[in-house]
Protein backbone atom coordinates (compact mmCIF):
# COMPACT_ATOMS: atom_id res chain seq x y z
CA UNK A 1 -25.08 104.57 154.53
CA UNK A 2 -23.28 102.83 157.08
CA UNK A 3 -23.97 100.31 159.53
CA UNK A 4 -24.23 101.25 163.32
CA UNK A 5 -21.20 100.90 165.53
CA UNK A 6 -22.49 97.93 167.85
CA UNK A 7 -23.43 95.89 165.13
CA UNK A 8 -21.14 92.56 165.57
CA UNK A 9 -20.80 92.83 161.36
CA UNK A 10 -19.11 95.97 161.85
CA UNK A 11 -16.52 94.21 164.03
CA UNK A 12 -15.57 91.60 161.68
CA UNK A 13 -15.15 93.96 158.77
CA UNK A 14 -13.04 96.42 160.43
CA UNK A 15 -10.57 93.74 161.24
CA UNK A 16 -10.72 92.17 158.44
CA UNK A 17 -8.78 95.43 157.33
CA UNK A 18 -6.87 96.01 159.72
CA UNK A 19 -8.37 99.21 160.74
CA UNK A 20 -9.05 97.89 164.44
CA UNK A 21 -7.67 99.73 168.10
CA UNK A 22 -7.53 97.93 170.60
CA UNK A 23 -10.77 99.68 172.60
CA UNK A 24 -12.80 98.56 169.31
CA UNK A 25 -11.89 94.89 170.15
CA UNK A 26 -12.83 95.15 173.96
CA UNK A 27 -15.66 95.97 173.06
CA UNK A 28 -16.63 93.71 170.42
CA UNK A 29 -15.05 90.98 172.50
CA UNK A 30 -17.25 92.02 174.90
CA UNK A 31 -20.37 91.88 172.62
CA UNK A 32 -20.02 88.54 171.92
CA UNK A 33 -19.87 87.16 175.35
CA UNK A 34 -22.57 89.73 177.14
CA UNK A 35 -24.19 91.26 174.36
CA UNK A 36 -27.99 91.10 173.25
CA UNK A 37 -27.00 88.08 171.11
CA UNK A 38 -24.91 86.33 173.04
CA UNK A 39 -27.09 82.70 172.73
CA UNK A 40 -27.08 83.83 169.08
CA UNK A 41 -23.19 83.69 168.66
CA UNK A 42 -22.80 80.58 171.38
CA UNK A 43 -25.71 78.31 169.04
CA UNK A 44 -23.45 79.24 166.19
CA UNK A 45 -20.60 78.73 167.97
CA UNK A 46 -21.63 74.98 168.73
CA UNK A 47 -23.26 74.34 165.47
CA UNK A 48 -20.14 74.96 163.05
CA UNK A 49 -18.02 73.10 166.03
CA UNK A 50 -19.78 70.20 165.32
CA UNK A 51 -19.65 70.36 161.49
CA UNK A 52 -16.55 70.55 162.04
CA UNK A 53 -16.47 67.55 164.60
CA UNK A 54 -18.07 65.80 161.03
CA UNK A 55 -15.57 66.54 158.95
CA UNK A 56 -13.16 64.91 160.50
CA UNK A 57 -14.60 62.13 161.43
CA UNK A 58 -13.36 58.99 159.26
CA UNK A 59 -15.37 59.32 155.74
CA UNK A 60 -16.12 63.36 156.20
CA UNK A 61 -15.79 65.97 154.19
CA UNK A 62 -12.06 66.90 155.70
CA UNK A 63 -11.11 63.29 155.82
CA UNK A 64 -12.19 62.30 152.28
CA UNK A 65 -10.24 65.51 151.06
CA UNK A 66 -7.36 64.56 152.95
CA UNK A 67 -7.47 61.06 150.92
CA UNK A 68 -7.71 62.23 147.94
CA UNK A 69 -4.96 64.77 148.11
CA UNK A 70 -2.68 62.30 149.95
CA UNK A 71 -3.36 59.59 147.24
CA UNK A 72 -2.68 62.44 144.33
CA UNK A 73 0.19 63.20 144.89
CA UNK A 74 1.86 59.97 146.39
CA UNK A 75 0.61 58.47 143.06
CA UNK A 76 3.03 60.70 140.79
């Protein structure tokens, strides 16, 4: 059984293959930014932007991996 058409998880999975026209992404475009969820997908939006925002910062999870790749292979 499939999922129904406005469901935003339906979006992401049809362009994830490549199996997208252009109408399809109007609309989901257009889900995201009026749609029932809107606040939904903006909280998100903000939360992961400021894991991100972490990450980076000196000592996070980005910056430590940076480190440690930079010091592997400038050790060899």
């Amino acid at each position: 059984m499939g999922r129904p058409a406005d469901s935003g998880e339906v979006c992401g999975e049809r362009m994830r293959k490549g199996m997208i026209k252009r109408e399809e992404v109007k609309r989901c475009i257009r889900e995201v930014m009026e749609g029932e969820r809107k606040h939904e997908y903006r909280r998100n939006a903000a939360l992961w932007m400021q894991k991100a925002k972490e990450a980076m910062q000196e000592g996070g999870s980005s910056d430590k991996n940076i480190a440690e790749f930079a010091a592997k292979y400038l050790s060899k």
